[in-house]
Protein backbone atom coordinates (compact mmCIF):
# COMPACT_ATOMS: atom_id res chain seq x y z
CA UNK A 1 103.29 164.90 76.44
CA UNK A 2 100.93 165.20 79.24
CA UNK A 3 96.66 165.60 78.08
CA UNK A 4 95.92 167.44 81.77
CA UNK A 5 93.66 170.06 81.71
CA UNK A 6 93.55 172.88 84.44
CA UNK A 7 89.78 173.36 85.56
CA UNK A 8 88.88 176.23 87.99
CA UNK A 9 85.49 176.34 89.87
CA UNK A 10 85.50 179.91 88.82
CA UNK A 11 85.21 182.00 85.50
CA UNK A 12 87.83 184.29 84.95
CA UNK A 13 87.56 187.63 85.63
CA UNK A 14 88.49 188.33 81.89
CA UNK A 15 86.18 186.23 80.76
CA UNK A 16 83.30 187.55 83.36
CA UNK A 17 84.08 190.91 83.74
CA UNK A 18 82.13 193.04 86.56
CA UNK A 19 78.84 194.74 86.28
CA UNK A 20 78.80 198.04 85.37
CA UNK A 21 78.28 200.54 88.48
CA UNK A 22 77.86 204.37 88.21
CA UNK A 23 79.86 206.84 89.88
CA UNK A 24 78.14 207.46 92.69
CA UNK A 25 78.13 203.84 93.92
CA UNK A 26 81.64 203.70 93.66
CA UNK A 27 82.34 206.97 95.38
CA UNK A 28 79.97 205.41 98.02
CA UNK A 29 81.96 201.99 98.47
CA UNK A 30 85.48 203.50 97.52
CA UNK A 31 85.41 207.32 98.74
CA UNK A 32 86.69 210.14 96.85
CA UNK A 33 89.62 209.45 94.63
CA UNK A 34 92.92 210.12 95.43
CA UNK A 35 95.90 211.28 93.40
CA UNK A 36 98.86 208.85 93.08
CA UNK A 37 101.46 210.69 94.82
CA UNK A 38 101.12 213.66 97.65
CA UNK A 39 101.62 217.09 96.84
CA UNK A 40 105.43 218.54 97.53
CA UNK A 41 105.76 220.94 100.59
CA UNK A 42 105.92 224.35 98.17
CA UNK A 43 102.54 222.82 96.11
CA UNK A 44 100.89 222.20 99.08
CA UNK A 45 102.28 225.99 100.56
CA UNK A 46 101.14 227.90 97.69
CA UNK A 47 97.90 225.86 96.77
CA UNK A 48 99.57 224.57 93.17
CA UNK A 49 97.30 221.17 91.25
């Protein structure tokens, strides 16, 4: 069996997870969010969320 280790340079980003930023810092840096898919042509027609 083979005793090499892997070393990164980095911490994982599990193991170092980001600070905590509020909402409107994100909205700032990200913009308003999105939804997933776009609206079908009669949702969008008769104004349906």
């Amino acid at each position: 069996m083979s005793s090499l280790s892997y070393r990164s340079s980095r911490p994982d980003g599990w193991v170092k997870p980001k600070s905590y930023s509020d909402a409107s810092l994100r909205y700032k840096h990200h913009g308003k969010i999105l939804p997933m898919e776009e609206p079908g042509f009669l949702a969008r027609l008769f104004g349906a969320r």
